[in-house]
Protein backbone atom coordinates (compact mmCIF):
# COMPACT_ATOMS: atom_id res chain seq x y z
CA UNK A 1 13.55 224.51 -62.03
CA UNK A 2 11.15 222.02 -60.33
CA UNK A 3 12.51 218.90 -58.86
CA UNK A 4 8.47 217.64 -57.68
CA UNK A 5 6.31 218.29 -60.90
CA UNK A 6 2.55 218.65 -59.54
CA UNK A 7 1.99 215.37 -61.53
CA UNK A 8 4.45 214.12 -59.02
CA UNK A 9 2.16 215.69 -56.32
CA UNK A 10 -0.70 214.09 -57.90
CA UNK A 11 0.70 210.90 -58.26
CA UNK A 12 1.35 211.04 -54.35
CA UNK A 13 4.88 211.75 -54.11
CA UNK A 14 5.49 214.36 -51.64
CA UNK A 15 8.14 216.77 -50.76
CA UNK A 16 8.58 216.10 -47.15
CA UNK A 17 10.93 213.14 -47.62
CA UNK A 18 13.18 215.45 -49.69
CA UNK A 19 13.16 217.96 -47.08
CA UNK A 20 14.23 216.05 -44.40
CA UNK A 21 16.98 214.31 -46.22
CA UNK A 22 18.24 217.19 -47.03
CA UNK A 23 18.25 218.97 -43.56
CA UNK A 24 19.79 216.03 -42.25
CA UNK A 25 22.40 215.79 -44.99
CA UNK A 26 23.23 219.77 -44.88
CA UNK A 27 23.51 219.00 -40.51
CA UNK A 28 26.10 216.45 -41.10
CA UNK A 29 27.83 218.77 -43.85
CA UNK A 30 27.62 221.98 -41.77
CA UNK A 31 29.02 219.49 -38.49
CA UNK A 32 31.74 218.14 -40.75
CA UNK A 33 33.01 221.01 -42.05
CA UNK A 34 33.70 222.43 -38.89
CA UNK A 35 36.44 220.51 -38.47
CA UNK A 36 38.15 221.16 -41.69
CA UNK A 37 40.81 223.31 -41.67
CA UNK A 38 43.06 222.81 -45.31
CA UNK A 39 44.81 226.04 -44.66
CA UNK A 40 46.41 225.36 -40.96
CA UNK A 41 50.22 224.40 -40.73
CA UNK A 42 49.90 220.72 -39.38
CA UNK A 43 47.72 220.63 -42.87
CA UNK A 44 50.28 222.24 -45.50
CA UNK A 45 53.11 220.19 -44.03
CA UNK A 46 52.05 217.13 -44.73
CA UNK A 47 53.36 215.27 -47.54
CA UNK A 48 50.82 214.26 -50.09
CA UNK A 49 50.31 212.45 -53.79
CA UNK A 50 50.39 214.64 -56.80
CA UNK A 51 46.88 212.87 -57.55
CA UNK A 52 45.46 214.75 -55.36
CA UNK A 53 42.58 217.11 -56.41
CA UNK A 54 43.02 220.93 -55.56
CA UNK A 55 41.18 222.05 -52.41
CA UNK A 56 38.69 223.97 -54.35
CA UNK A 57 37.68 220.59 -55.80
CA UNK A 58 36.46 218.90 -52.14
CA UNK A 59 33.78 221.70 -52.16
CA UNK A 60 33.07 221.39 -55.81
CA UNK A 61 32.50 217.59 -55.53
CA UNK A 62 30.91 217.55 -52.13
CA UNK A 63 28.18 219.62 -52.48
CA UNK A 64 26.35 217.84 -55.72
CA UNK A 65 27.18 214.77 -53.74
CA UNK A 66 25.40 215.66 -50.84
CA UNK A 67 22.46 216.85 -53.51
CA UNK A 68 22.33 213.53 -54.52
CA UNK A 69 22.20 211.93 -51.19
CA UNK A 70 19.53 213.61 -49.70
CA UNK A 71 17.35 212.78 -53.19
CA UNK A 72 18.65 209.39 -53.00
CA UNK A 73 17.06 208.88 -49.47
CA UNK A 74 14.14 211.03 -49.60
CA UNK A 75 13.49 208.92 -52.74
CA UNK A 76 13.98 205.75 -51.31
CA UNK A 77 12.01 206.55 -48.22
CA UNK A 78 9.30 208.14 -50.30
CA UNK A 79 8.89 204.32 -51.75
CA UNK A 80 9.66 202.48 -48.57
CA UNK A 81 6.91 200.52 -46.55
CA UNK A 82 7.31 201.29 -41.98
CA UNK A 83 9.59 198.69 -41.52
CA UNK A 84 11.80 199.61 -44.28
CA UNK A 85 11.86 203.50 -43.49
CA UNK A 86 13.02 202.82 -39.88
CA UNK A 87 16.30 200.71 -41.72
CA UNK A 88 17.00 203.59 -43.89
CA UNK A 89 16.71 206.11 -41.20
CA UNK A 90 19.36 204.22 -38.96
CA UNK A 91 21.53 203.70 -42.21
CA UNK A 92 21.11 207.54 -43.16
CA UNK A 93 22.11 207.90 -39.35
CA UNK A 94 25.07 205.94 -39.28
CA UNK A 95 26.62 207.30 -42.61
CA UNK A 96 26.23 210.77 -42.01
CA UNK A 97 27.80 210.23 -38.60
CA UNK A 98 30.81 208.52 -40.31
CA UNK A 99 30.56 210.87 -43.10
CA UNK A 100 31.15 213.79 -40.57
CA UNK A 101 33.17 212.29 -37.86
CA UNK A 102 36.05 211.82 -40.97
CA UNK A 103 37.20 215.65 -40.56
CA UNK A 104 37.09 215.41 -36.91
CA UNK A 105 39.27 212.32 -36.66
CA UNK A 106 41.35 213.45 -39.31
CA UNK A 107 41.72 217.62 -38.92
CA UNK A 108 41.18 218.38 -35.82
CA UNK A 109 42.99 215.00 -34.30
CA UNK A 110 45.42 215.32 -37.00
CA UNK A 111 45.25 212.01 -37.34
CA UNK A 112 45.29 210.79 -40.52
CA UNK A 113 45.61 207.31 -39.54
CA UNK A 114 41.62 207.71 -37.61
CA UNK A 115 40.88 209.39 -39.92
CA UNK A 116 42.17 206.17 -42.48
CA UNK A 117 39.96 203.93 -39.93
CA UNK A 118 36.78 206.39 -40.14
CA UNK A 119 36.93 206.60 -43.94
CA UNK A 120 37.36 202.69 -44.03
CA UNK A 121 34.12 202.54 -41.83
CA UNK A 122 32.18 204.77 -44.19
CA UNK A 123 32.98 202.97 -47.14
CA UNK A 124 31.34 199.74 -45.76
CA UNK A 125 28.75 201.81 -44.62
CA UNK A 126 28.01 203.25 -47.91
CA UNK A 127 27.11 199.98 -48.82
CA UNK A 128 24.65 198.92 -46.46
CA UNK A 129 22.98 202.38 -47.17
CA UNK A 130 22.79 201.19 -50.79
CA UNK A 131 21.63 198.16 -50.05
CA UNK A 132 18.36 199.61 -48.19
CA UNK A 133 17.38 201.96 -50.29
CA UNK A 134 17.33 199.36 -53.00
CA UNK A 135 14.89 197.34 -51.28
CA UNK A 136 12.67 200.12 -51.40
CA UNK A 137 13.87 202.08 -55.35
CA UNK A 138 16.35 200.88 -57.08
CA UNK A 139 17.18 204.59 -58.61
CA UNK A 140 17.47 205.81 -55.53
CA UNK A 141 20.55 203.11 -54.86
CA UNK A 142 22.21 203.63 -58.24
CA UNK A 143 21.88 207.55 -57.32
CA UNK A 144 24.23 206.92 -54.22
CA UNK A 145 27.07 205.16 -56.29
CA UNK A 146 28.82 208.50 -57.21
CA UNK A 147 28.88 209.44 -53.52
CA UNK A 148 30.21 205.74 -52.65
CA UNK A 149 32.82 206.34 -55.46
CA UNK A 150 33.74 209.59 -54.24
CA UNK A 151 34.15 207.80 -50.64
CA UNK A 152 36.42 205.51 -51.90
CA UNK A 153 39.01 207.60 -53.70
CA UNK A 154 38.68 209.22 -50.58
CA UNK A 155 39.83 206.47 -48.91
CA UNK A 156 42.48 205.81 -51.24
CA UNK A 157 43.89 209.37 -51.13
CA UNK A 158 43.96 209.48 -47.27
CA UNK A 159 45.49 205.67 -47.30
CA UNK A 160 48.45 207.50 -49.24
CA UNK A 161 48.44 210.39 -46.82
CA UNK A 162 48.87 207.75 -44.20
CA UNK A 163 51.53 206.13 -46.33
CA UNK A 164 53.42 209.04 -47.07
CA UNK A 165 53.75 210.24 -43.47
CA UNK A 166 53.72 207.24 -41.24
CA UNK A 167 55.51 209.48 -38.31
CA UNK A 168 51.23 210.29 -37.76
C-alpha cells in the first residue's frame, strides 16, 4: 500500500512533510510512553469507572491516532504558505508536548489531579492545532477530530479517576 501515488509526486506533493510529522509524532509517543506504567501498584490500586476501556485498548487506539496526526500535519503543512507552516510547527510543538507530558504528570507523579490539569491543557490545545491546519486544508483539520475526541474522553475518564480518589 502507497499512501503518495506518483500522481501525487507529480502533482507536487511530497513525502517529506509526512516524514517529519511522523518522526516528531513517534518522539512524543516513544517520550510519553516512558512514563506509563499500567501494571505498577500505585496504578492497580486506584479506584476507577467500569467505563473504562481495557489497557490493551490505549495502545490499540493510540497508535492509528498518532497515524492520523502525523498525516493530518504533514498534510496541512504540505498546503501551508511560510507564515502559516511556522504556526503549525509551534502548534504541532505545543500538543505533542502536552500530549506527552500527560503520562509524566499523571504515572510517574502519580498525580492524577496534574495529570487532570495536563489533559485539560491538551484538549484546548487540540483545538488551536485544528484551527491551523484548517487555514491551510481543511481535510487535514477534520482528520484530527478523532484524536481531539479521543483527548476528550480522555479527559473525562481521568476527571473520574480524580473523582473517585480525591485522597490524590
Amino acid at each position: 500500500m502507497r499512501l503518495i501515488s506518483e500522481r501525487d509526486r507529480q502533482a507536487g506533493i511530497r513525502w517529506q512533510p509526512y516524514a517529519g510529522a511522523a518522526a516528531v509524532v513517534a518522539a512524543a509517543a516513544v517520550i510519553g510512553s516512558a512514563a506509563m506504567d499500567s501494571r505498577s501498584s500505585w496504578y492497580r490500586r486506584l479506584p476507577k469507572p467500569r467505563w473504562q476501556p481495557p489497557p490493551w485498548a490505549f495502545g490499540a487506539t493510540w497508535t492509528p491516532l498518532y497515524a492520523s496526526l502525523a498525516w493530518s500535519v504533514g498534510r496541512a503543512w504540505s498546503q501551508a504558505d511560510d507564515g502559516e507552516r511556522s504556526k503549525l510547527a509551534t502548534a504541532l510543538a505545543v500538543n505533542l508536548s502536552l500530549n506527552a507530558a500527560w503520562s509524566w504528570m499523571f504515572f510517574a507523579a502519580r498525580s492524577p489531579r496534574a495529570g487532570l490539569a495536563g489533559t485539560a491543557l491538551l484538549d484546548a490545545s487540540n483545538l488551536h492545532l485544528i484551527r491551523r491546519a484548517s487555514h491551510s486544508d481543511p481535510w487535514a483539520a477534520t482528520a484530527l477530530l478523532p484524536y481531539a475526541a479521543w483527548c476528550w474522553f480522555a479527559t473525562a475518564l481521568n476527571a473520574k479517576i480524580v473523582h473517585l480518589n480525591r485522597r490524590y
